[in-house]
C-alpha atoms as a PDB file:
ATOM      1  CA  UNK A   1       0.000   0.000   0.000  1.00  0.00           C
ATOM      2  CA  UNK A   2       2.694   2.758   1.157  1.00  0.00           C
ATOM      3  CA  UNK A   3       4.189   1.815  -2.589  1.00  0.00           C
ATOM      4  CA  UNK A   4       0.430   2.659  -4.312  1.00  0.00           C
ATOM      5  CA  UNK A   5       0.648   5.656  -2.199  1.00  0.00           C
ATOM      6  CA  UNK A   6       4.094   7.266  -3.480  1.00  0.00           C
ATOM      7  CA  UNK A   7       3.239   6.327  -7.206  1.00  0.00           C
ATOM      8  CA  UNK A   8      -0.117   8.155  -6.662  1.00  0.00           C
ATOM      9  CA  UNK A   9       0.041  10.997  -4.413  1.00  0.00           C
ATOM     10  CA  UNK A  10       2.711  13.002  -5.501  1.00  0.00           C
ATOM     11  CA  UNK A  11       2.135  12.615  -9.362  1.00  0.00           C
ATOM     12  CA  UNK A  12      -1.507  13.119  -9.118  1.00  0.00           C
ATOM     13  CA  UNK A  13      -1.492  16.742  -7.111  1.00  0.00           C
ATOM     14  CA  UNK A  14       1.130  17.758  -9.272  1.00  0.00           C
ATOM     15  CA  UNK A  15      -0.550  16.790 -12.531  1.00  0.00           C
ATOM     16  CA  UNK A  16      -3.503  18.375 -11.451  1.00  0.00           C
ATOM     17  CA  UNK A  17      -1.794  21.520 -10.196  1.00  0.00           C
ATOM     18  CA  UNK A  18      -0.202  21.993 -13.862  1.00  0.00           C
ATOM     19  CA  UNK A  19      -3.501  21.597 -15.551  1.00  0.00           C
ATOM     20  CA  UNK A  20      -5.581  23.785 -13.142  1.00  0.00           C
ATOM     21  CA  UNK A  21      -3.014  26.254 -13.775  1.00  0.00           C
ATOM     22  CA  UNK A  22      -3.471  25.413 -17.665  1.00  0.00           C
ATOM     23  CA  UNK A  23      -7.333  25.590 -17.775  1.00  0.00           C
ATOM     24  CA  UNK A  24      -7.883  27.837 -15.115  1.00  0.00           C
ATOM     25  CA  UNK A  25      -4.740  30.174 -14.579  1.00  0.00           C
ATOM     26  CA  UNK A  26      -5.290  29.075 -10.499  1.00  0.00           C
ATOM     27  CA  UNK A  27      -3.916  26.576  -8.470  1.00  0.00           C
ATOM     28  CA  UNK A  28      -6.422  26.165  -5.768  1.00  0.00           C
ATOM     29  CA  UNK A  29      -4.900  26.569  -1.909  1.00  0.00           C
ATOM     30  CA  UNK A  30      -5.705  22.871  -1.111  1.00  0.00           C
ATOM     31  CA  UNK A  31      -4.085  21.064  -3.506  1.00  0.00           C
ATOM     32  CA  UNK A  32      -0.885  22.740  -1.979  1.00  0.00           C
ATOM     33  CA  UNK A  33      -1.936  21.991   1.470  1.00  0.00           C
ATOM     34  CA  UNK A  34      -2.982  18.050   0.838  1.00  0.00           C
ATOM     35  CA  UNK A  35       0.970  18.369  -1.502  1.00  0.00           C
ATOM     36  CA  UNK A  36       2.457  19.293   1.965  1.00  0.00           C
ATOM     37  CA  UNK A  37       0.562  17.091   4.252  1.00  0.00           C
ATOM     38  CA  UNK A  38       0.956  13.815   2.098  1.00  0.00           C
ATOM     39  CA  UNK A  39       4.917  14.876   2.447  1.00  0.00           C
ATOM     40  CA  UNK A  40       4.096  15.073   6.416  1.00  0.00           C
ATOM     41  CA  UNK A  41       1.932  11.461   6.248  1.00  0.00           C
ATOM     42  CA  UNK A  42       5.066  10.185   3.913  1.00  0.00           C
ATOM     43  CA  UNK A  43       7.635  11.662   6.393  1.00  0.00           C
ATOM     44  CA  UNK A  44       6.170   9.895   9.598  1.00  0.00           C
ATOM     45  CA  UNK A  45       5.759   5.971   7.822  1.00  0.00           C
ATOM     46  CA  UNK A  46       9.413   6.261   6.506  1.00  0.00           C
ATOM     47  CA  UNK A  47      10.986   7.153  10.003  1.00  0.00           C
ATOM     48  CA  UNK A  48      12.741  10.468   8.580  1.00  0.00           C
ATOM     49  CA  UNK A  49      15.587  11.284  11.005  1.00  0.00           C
ATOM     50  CA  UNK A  50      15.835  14.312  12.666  1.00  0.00           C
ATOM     51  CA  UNK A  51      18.587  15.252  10.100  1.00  0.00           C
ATOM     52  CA  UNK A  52      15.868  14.657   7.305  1.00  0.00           C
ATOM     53  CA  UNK A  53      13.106  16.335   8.204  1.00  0.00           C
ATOM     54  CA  UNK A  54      15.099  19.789   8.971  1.00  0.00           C
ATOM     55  CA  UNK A  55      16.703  19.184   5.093  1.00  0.00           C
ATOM     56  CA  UNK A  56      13.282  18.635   3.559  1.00  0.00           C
ATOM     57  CA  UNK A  57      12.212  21.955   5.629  1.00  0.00           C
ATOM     58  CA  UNK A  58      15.296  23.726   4.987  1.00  0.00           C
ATOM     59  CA  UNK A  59      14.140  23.047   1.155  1.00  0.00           C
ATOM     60  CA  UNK A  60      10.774  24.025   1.230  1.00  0.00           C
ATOM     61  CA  UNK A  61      12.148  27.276   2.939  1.00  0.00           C
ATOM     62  CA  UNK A  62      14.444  28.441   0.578  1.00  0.00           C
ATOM     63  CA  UNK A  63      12.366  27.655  -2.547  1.00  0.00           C
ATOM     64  CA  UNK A  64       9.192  29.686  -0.191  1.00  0.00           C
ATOM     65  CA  UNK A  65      11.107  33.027   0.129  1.00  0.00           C
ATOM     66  CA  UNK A  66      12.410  32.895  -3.714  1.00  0.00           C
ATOM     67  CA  UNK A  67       9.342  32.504  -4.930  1.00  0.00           C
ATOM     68  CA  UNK A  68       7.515  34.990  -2.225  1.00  0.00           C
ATOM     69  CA  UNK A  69      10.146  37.404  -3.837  1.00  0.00           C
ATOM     70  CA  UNK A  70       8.959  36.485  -7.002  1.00  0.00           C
ATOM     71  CA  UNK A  71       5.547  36.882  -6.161  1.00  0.00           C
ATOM     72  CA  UNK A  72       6.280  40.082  -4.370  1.00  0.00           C
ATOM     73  CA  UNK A  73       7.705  41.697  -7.790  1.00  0.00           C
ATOM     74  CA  UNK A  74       4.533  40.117  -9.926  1.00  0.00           C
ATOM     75  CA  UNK A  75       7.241  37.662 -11.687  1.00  0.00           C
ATOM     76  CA  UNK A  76       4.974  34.625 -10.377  1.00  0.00           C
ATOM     77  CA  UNK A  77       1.668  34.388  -9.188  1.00  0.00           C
ATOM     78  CA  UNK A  78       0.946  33.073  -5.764  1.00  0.00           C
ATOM     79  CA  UNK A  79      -0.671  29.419  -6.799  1.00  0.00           C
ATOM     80  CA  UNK A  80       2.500  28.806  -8.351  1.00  0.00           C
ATOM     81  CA  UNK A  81       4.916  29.658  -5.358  1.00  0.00           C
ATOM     82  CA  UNK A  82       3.039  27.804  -3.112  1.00  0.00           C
ATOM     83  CA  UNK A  83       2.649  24.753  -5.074  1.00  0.00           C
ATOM     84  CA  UNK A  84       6.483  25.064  -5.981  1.00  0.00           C
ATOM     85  CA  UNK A  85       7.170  25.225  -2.126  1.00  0.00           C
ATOM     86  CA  UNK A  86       5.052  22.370  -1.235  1.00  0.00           C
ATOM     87  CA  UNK A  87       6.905  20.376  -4.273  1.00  0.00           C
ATOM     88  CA  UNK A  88      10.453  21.528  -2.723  1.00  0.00           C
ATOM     89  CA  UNK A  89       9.643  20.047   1.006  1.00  0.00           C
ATOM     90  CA  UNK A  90       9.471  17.010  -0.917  1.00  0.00           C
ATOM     91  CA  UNK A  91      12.839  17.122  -2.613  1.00  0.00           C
ATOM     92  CA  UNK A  92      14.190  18.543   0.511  1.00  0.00           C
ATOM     93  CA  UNK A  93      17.787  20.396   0.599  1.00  0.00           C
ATOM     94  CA  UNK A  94      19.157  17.855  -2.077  1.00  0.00           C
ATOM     95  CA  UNK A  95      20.289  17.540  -5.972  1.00  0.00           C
ATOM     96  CA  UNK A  96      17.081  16.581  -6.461  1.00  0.00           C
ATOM     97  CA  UNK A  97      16.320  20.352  -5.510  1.00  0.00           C
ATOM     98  CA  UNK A  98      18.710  21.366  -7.678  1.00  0.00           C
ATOM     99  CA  UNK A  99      17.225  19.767 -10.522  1.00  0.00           C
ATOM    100  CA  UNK A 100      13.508  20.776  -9.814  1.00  0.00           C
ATOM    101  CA  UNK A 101      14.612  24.299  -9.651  1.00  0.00           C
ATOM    102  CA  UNK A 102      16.341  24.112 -13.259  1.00  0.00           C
ATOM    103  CA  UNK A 103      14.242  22.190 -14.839  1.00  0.00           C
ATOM    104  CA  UNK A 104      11.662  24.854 -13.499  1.00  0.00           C
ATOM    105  CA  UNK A 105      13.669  27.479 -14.988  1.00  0.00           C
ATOM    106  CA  UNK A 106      14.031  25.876 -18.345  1.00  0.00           C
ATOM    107  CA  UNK A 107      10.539  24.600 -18.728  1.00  0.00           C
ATOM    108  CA  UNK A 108       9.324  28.168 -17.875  1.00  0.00           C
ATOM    109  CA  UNK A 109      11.185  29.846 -20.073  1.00  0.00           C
ATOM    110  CA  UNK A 110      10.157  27.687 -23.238  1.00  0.00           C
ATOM    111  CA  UNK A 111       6.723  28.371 -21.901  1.00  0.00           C
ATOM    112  CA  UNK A 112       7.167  31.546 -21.907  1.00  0.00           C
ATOM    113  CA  UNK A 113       8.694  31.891 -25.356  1.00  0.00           C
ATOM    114  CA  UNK A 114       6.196  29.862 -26.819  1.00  0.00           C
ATOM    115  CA  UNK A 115       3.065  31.988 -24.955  1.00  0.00           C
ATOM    116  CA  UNK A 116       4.615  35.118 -26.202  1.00  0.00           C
ATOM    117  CA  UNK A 117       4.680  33.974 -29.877  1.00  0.00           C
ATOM    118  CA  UNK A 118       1.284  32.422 -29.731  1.00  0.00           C
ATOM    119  CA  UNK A 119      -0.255  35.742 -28.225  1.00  0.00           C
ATOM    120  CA  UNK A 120       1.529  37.742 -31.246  1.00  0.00           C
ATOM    121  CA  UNK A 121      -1.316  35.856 -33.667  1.00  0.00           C
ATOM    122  CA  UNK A 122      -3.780  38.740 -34.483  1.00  0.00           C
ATOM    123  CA  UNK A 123      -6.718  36.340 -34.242  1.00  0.00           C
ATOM    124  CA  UNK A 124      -7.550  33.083 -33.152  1.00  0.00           C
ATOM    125  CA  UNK A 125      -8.805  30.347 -35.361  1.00  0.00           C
ATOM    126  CA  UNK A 126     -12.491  30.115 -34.861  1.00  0.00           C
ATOM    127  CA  UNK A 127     -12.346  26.428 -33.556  1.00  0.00           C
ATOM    128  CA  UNK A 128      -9.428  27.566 -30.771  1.00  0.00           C
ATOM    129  CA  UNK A 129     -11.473  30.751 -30.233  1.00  0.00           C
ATOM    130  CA  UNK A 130     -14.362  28.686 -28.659  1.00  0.00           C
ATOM    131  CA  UNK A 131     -12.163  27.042 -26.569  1.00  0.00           C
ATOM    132  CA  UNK A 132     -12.374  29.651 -23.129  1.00  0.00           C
ATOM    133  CA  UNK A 133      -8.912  28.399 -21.723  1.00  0.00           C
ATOM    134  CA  UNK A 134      -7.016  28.900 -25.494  1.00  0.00           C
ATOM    135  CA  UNK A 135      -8.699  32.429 -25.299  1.00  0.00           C
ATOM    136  CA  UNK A 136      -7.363  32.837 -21.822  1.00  0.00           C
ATOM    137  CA  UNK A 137      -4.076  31.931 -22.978  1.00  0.00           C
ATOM    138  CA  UNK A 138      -3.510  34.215 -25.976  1.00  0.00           C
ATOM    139  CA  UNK A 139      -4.943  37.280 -24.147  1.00  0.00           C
ATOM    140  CA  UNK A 140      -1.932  39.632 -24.138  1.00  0.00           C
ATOM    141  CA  UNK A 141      -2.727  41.057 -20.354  1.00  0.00           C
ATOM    142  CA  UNK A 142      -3.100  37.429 -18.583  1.00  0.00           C
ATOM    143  CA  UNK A 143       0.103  36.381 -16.861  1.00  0.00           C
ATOM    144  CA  UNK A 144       1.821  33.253 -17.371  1.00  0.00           C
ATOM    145  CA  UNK A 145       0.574  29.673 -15.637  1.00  0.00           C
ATOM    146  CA  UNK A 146       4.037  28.853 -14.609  1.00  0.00           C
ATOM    147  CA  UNK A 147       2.220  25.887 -12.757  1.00  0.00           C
ATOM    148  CA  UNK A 148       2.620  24.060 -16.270  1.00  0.00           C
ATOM    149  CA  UNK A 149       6.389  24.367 -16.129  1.00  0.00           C
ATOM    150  CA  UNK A 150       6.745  23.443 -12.604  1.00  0.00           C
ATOM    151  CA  UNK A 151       4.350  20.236 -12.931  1.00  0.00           C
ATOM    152  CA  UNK A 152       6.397  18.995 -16.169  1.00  0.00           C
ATOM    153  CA  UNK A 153       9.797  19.390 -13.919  1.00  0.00           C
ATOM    154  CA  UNK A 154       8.475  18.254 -10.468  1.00  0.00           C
ATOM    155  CA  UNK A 155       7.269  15.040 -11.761  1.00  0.00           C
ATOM    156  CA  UNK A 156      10.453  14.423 -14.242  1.00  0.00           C
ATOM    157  CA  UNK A 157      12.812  15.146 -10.842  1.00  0.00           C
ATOM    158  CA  UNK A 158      10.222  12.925  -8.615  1.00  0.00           C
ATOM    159  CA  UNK A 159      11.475   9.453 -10.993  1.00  0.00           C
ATOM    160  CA  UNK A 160      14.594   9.942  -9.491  1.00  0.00           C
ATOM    161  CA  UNK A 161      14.190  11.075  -6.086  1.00  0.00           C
ATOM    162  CA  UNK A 162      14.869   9.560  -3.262  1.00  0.00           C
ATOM    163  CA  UNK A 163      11.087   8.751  -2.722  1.00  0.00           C
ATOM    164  CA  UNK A 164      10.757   7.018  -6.037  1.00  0.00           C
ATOM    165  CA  UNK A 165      14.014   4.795  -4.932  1.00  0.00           C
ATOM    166  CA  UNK A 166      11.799   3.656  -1.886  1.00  0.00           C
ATOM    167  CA  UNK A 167       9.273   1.913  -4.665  1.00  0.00           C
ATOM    168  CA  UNK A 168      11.908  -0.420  -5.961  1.00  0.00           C
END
């Protein structure tokens, strides 16, 4: 069961996070908080040490005042730095960190690229135009859903991480 529980968990909130973000342009507040608890539930049947738990915090920490910064200077909206904080206490103070955070950074900025070129279209084709979400997207004044980015990394770094080792 605990294995059905870290191939679930984890990549399901995450997935879901990325396409809220991508339908929506919101991460909703409890998909964060049920992120950070599973890590707590997680934490508590694997017998993290002492050591662990503060690395895992230390983690989330540093990844939570980034992107409050971020958020602060309207670079990132505030779904996305919490859900990116709640995905760092998972990865902890590691190279798995590391890797999230880059991967974050690359993914974002080929989102980014390819949101900017796809809002320079003058008009939509009329079956994309129906779609509410495409329409969302190519308006010039919303922001970006970062979410998408951080999703796509989060669950490429979670195949390697040290929770993913536990399955095998």
């Amino acid at each position: 069961m605990f294995d059905a529980v870290l191939l679930t968990v984890f990549p399901v909130l995450v997935a879901y996070a990325g396409a809220s973000d991508l339908f929506t342009m919101t991460i909703p507040n409890r998909v964060s908080i049920l992120l950070a608890s599973a890590f707590l539930f997680v934490g508590l049947l694997t017998g993290l040490s002492g050591q662990d738990w503060g690395m895992h915090f230390l983690g989330g920490a540093i990844v939570f005042v980034a992107c409050f910064c971020m958020f602060a200077f309207g670079w990132m909206g505030g779904g996305d730095a919490k859900i990116a904080s709640a995905i760092a206490l998972w990865f902890g103070f590691t190279s798995s960190l590391l890797d999230f955070v880059l991967l974050t950074a690359i993914y974002g900025m080929f989102l980014t690229i390819g949101l900017l070129l796809f809002r320079k279209w003058p008009i939509l084709p009329l079956f994309l135009s129906r779609l509410e979400w495409v329409s969302r997207l190519h308006d010039k004044e919303t922001g970006i859903p970062y979410g998408i980015a951080i999703s796509i990394a989060a669950l490429q770094v979670y195949a390697s991480s040290e929770w993913f080792i536990l399955i095998g």
